[in-house]
PDB file of N, CA and C in Angstrom:
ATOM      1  N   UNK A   1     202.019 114.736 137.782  1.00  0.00           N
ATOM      2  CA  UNK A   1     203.031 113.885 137.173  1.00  0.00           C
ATOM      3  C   UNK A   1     204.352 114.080 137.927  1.00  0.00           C
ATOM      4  N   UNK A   2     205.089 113.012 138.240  1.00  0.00           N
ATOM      5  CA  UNK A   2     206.454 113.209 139.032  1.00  0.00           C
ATOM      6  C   UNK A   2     207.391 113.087 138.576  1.00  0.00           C
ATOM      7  N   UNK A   3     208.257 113.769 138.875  1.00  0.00           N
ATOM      8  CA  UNK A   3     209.464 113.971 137.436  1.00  0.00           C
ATOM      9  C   UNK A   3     210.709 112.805 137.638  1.00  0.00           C
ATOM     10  N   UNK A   4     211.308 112.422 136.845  1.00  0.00           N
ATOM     11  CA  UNK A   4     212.060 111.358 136.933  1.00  0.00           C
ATOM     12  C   UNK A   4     212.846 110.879 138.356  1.00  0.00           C
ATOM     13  N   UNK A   5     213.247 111.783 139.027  1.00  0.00           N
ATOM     14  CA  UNK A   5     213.919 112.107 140.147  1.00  0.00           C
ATOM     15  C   UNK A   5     213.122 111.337 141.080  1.00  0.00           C
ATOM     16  N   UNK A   6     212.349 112.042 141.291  1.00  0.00           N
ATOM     17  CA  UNK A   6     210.689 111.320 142.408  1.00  0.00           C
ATOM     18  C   UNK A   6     210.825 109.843 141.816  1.00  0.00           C
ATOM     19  N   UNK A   7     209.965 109.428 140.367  1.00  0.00           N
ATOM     20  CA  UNK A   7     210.394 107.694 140.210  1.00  0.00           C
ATOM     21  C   UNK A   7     211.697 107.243 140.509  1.00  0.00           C
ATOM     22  N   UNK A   8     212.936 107.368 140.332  1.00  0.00           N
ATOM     23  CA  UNK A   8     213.715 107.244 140.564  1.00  0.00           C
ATOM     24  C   UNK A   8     214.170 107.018 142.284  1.00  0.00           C
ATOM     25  N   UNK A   9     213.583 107.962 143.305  1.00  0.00           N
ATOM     26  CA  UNK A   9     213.515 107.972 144.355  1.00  0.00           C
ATOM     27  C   UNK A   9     212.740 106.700 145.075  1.00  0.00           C
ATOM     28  N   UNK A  10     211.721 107.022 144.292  1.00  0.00           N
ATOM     29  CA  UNK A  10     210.261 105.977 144.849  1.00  0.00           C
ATOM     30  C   UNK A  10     210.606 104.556 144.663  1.00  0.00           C
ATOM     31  N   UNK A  11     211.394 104.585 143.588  1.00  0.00           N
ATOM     32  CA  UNK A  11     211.704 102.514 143.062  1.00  0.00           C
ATOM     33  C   UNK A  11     212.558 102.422 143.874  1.00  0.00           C
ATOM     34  N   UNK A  12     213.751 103.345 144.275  1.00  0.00           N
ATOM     35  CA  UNK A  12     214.925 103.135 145.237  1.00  0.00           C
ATOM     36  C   UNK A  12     214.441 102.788 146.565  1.00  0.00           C
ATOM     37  N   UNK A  13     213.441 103.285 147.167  1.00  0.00           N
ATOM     38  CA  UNK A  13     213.001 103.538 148.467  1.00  0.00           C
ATOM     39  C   UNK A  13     212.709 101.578 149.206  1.00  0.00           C
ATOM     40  N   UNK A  14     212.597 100.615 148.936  1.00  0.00           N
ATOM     41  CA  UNK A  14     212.443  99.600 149.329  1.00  0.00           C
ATOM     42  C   UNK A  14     214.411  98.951 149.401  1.00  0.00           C
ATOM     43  N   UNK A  15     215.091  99.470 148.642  1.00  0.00           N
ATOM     44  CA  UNK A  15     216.920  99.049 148.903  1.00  0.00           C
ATOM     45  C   UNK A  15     216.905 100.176 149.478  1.00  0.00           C
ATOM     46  N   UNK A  16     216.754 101.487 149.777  1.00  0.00           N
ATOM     47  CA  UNK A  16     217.586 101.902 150.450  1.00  0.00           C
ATOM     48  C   UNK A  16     217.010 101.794 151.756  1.00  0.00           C
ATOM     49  N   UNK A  17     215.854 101.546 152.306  1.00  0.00           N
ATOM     50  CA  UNK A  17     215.713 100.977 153.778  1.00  0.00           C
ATOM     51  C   UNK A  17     215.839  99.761 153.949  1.00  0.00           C
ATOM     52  N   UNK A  18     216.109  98.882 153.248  1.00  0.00           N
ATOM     53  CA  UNK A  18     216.888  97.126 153.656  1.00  0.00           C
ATOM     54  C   UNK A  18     217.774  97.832 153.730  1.00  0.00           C
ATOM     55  N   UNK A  19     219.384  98.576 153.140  1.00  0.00           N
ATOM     56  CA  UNK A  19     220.644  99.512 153.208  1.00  0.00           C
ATOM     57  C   UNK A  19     220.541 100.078 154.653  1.00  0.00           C
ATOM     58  N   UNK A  20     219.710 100.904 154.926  1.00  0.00           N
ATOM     59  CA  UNK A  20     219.723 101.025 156.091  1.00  0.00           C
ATOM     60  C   UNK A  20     219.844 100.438 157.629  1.00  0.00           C
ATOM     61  N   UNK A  21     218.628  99.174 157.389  1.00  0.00           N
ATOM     62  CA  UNK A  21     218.901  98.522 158.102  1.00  0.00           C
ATOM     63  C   UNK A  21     219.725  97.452 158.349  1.00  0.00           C
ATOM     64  N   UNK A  22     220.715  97.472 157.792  1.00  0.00           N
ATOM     65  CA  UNK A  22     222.349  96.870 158.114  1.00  0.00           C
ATOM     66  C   UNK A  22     222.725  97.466 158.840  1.00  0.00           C
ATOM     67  N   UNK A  23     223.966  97.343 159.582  1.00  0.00           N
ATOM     68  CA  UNK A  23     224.958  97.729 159.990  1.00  0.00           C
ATOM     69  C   UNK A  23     225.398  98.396 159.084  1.00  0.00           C
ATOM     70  N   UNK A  24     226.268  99.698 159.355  1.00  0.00           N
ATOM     71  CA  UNK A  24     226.952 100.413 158.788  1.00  0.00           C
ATOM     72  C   UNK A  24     228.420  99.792 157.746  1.00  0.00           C
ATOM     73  N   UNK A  25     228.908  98.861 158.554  1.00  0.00           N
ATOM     74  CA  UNK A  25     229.927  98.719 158.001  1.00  0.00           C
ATOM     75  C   UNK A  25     229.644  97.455 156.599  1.00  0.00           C
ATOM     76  N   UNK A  26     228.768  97.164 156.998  1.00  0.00           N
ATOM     77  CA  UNK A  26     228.612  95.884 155.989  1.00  0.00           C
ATOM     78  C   UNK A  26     228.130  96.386 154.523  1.00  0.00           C
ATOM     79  N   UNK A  27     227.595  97.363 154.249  1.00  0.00           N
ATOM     80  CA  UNK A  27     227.494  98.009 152.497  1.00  0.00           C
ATOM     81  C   UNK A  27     228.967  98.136 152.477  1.00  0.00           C
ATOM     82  N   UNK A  28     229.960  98.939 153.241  1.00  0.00           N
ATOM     83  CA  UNK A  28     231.484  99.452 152.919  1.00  0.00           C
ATOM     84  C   UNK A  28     231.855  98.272 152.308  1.00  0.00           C
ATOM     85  N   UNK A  29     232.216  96.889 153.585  1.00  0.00           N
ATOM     86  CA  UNK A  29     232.823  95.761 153.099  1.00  0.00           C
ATOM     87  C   UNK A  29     232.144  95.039 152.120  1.00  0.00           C
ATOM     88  N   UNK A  30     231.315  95.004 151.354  1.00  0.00           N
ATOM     89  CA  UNK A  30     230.428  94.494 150.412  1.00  0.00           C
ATOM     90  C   UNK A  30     230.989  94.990 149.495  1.00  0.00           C
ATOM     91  N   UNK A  31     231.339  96.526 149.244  1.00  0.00           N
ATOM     92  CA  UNK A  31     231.836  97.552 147.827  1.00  0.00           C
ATOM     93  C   UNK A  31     233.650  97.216 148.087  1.00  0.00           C
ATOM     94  N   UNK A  32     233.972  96.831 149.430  1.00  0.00           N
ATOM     95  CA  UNK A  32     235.563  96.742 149.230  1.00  0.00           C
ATOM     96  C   UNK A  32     235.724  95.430 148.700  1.00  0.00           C
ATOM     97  N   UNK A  33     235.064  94.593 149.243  1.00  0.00           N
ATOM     98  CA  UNK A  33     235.310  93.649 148.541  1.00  0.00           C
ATOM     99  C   UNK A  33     234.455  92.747 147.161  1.00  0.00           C
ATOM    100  N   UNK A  34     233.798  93.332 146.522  1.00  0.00           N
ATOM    101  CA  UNK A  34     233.495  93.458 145.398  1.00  0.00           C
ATOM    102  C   UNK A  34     234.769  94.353 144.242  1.00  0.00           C
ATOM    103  N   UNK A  35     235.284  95.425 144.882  1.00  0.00           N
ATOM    104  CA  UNK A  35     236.502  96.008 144.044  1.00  0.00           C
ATOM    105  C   UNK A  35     237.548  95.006 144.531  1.00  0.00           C
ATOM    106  N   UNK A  36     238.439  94.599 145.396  1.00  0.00           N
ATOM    107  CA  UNK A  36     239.225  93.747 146.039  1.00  0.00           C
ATOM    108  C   UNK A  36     239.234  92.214 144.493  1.00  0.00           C
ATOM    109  N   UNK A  37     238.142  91.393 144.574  1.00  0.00           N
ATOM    110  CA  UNK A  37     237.591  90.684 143.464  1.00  0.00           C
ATOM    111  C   UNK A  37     237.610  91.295 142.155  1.00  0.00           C
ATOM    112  N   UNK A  38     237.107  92.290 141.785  1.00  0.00           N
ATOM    113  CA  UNK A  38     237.598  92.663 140.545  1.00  0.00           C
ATOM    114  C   UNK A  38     238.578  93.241 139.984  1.00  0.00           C
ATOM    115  N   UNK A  39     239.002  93.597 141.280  1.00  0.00           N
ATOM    116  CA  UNK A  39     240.821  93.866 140.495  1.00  0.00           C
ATOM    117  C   UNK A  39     241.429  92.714 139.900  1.00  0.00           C
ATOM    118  N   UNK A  40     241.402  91.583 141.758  1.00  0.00           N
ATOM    119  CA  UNK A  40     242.449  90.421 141.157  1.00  0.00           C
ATOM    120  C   UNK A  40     241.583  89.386 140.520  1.00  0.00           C
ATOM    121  N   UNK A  41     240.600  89.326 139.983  1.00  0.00           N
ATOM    122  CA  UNK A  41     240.045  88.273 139.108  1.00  0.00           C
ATOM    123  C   UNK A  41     240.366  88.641 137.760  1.00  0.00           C
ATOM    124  N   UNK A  42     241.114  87.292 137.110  1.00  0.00           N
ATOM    125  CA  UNK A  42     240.860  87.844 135.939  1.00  0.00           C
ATOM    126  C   UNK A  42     240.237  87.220 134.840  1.00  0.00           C
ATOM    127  N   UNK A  43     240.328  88.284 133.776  1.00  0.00           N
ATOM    128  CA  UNK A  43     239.185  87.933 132.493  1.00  0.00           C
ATOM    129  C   UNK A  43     238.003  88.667 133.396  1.00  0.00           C
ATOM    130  N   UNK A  44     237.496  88.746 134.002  1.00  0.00           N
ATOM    131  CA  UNK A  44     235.585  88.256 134.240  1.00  0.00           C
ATOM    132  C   UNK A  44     235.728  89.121 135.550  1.00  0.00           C
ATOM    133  N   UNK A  45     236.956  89.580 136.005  1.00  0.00           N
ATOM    134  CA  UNK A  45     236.782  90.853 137.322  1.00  0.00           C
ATOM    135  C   UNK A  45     236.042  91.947 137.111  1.00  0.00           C
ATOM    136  N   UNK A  46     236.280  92.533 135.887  1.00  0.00           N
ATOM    137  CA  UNK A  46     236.189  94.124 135.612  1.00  0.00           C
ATOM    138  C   UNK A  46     234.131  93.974 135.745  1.00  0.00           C
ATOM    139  N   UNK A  47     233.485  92.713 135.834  1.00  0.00           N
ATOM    140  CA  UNK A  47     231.745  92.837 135.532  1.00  0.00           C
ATOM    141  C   UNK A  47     231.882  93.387 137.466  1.00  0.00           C
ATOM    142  N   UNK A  48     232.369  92.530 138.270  1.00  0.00           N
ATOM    143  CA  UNK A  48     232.091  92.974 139.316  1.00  0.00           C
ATOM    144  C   UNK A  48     232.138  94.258 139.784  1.00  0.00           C
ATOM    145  N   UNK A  49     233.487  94.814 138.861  1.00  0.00           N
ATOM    146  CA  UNK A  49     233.902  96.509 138.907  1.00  0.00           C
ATOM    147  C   UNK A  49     232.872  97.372 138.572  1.00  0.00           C
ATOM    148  N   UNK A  50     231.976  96.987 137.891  1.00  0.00           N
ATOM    149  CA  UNK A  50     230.914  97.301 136.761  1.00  0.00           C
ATOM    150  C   UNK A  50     229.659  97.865 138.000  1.00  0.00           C
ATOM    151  N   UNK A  51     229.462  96.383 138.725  1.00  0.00           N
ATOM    152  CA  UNK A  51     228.815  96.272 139.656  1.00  0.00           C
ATOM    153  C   UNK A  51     228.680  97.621 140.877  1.00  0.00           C
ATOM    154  N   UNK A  52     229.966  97.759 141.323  1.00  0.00           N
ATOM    155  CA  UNK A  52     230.776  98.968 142.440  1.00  0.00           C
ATOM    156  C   UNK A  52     230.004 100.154 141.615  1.00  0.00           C
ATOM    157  N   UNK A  53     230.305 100.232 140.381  1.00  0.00           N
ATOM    158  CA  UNK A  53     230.319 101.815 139.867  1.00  0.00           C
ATOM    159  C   UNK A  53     229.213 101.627 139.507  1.00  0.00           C
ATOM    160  N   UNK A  54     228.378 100.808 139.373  1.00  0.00           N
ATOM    161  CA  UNK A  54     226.264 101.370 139.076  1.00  0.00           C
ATOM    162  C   UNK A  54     225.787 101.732 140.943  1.00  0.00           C
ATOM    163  N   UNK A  55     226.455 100.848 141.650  1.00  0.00           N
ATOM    164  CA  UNK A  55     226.224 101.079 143.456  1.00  0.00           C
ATOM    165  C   UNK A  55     226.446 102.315 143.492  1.00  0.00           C
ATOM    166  N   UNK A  56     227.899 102.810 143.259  1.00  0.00           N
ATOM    167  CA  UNK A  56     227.976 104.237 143.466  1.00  0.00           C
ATOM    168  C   UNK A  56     227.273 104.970 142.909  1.00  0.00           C
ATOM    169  N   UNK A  57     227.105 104.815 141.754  1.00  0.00           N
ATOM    170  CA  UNK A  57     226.258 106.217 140.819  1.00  0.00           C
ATOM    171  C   UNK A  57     225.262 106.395 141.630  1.00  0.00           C
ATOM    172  N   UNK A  58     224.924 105.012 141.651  1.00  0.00           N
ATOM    173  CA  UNK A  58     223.253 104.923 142.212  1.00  0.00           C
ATOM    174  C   UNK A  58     223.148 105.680 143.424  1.00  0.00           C
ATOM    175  N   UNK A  59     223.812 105.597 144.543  1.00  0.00           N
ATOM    176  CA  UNK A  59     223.790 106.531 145.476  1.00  0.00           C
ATOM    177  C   UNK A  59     224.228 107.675 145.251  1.00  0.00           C
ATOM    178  N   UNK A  60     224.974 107.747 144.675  1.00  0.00           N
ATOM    179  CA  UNK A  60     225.913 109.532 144.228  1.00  0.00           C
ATOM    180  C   UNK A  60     224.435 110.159 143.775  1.00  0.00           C
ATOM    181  N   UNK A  61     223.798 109.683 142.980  1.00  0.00           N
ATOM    182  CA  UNK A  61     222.786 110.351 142.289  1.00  0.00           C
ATOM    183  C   UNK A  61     221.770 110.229 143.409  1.00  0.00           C
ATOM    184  N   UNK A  62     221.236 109.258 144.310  1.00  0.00           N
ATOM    185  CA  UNK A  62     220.101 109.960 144.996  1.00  0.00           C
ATOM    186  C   UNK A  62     220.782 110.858 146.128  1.00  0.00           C
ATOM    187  N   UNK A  63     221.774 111.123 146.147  1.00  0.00           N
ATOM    188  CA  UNK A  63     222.702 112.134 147.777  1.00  0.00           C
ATOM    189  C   UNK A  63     222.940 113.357 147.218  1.00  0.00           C
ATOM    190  N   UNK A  64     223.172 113.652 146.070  1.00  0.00           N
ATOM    191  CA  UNK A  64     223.582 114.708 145.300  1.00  0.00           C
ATOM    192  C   UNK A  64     222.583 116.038 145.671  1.00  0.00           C
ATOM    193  N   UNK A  65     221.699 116.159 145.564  1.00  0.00           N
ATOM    194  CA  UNK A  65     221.114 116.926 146.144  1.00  0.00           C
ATOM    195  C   UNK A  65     221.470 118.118 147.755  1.00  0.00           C
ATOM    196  N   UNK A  66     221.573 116.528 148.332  1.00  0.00           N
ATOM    197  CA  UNK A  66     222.044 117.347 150.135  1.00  0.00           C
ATOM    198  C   UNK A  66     223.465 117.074 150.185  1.00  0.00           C
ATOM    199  N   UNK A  67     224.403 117.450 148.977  1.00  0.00           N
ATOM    200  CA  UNK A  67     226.252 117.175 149.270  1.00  0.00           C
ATOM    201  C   UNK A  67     226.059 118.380 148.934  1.00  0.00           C
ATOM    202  N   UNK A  68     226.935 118.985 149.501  1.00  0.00           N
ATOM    203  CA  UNK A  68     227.761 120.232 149.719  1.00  0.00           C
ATOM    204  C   UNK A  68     228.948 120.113 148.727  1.00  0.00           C
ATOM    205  N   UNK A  69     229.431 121.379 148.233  1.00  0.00           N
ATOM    206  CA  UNK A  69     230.474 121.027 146.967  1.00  0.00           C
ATOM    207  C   UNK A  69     232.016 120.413 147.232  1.00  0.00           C
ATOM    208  N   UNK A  70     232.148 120.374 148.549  1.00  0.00           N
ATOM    209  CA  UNK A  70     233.278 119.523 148.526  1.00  0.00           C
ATOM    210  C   UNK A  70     233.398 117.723 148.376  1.00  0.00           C
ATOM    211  N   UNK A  71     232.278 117.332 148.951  1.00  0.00           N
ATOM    212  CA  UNK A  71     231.710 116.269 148.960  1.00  0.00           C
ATOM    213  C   UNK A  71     230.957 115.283 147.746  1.00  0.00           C
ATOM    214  N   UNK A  72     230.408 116.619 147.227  1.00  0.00           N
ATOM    215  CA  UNK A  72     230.164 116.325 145.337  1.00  0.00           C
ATOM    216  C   UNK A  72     231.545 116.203 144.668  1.00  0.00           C
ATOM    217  N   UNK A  73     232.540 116.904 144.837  1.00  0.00           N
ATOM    218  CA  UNK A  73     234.147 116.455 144.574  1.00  0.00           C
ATOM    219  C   UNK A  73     234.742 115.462 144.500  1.00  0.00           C
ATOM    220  N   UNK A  74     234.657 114.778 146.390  1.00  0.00           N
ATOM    221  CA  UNK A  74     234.817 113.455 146.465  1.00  0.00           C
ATOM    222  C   UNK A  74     234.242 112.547 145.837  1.00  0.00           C
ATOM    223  N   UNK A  75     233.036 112.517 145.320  1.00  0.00           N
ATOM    224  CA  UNK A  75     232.049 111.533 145.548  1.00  0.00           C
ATOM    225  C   UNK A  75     232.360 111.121 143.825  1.00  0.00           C
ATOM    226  N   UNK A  76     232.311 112.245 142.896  1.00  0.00           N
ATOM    227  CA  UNK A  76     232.564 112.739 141.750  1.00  0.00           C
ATOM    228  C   UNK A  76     233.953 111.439 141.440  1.00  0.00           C
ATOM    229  N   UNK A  77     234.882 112.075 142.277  1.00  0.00           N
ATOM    230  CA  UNK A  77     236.091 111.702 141.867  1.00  0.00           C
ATOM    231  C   UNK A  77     236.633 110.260 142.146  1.00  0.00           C
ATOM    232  N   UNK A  78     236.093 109.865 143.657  1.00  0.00           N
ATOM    233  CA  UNK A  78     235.676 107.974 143.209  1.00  0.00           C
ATOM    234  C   UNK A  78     235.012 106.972 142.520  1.00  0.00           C
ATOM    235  N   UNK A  79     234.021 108.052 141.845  1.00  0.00           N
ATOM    236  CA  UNK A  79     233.643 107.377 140.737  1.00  0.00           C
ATOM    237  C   UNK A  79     234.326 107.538 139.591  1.00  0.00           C
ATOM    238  N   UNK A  80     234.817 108.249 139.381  1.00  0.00           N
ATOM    239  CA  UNK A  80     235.620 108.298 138.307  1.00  0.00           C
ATOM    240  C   UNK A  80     237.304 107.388 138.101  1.00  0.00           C
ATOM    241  N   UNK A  81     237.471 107.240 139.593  1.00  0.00           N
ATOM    242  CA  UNK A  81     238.471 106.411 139.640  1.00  0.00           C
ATOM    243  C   UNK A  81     237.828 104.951 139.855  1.00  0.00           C
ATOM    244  N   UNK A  82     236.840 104.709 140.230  1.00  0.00           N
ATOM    245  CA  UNK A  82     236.243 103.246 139.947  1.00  0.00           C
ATOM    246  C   UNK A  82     236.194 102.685 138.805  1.00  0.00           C
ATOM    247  N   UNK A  83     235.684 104.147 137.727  1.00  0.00           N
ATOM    248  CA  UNK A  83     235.345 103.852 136.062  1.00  0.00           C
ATOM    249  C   UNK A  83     236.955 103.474 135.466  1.00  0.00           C
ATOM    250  N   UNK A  84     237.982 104.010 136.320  1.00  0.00           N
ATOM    251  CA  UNK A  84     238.935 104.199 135.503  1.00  0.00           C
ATOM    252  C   UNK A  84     239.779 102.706 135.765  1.00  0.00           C
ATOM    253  N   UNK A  85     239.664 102.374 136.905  1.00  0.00           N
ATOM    254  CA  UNK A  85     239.768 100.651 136.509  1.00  0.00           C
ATOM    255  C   UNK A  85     239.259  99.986 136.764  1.00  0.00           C
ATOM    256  N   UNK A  86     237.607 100.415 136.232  1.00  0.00           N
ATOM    257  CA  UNK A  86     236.708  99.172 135.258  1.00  0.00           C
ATOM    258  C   UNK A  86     237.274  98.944 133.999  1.00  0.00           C
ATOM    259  N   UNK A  87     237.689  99.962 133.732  1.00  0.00           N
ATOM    260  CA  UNK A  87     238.379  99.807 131.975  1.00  0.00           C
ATOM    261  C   UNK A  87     239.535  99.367 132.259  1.00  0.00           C
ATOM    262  N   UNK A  88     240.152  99.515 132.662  1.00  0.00           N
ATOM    263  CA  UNK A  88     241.698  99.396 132.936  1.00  0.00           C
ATOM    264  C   UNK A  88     241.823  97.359 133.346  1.00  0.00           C
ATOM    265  N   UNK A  89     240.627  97.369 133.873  1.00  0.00           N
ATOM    266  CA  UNK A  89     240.171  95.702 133.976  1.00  0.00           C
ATOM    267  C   UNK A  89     239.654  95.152 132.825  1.00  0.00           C
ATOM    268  N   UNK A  90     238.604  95.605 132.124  1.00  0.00           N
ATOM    269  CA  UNK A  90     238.109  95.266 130.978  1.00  0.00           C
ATOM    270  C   UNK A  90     238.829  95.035 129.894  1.00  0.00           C
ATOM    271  N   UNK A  91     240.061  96.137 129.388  1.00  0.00           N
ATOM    272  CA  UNK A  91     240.695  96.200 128.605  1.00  0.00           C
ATOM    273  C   UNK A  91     242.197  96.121 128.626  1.00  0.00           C
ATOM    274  N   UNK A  92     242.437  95.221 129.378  1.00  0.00           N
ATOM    275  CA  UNK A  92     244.039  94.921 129.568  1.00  0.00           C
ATOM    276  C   UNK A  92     244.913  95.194 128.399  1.00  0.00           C
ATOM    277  N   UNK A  93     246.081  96.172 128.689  1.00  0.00           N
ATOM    278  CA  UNK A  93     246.970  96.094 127.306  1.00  0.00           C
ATOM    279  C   UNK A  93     247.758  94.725 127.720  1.00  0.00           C
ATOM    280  N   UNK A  94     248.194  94.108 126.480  1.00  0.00           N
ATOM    281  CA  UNK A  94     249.229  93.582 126.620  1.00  0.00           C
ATOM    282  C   UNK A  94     250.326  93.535 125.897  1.00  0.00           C
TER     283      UNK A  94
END
């Protein structure tokens, strides 16, 4: 039986070699400008924001393993600033 990690790995394994075979820069500009759009869209930006921060997890969580603890830091802490204006989009004070 394979523990969640392994399924998790195994369903990923068909996106992350299409991911691969891009160019490098084109996932970056895809996530910049997916955040870029959900900042300045409004009402209906913050789903795209939504979008960025399941991308990230999603990789944060299969890399986590081979990051080293400074890098789990970083990685940690842009997601957390992604989450922080998804809400900050979602829930406008006014």
């Amino acid at each position: 039986m394979s523990t969640p990690r392994e399924r998790i790995e195994h369903a990923s394994l068909p996106a992350l070699t299409w991911l691969s075979r891009l160019p490098r820069a084109i996932p970056f500009l895809a996530v910049l400008a997916l955040m870029v759009a959900g900042i300045l869209v409004p009402g209906w930006g913050w789903v795209l924001l939504v979008l960025v921060l399941l991308f990230l997890v999603w990789v944060g969580y299969l890399s986590w393993p081979t990051l080293d603890r400074t890098n789990r830091i970083m990685r940690g802490t842009i997601v957390l600033f992604v989450a922080a204006v998804t809400v900050t989009q979602a829930f406008p004070r006014h």
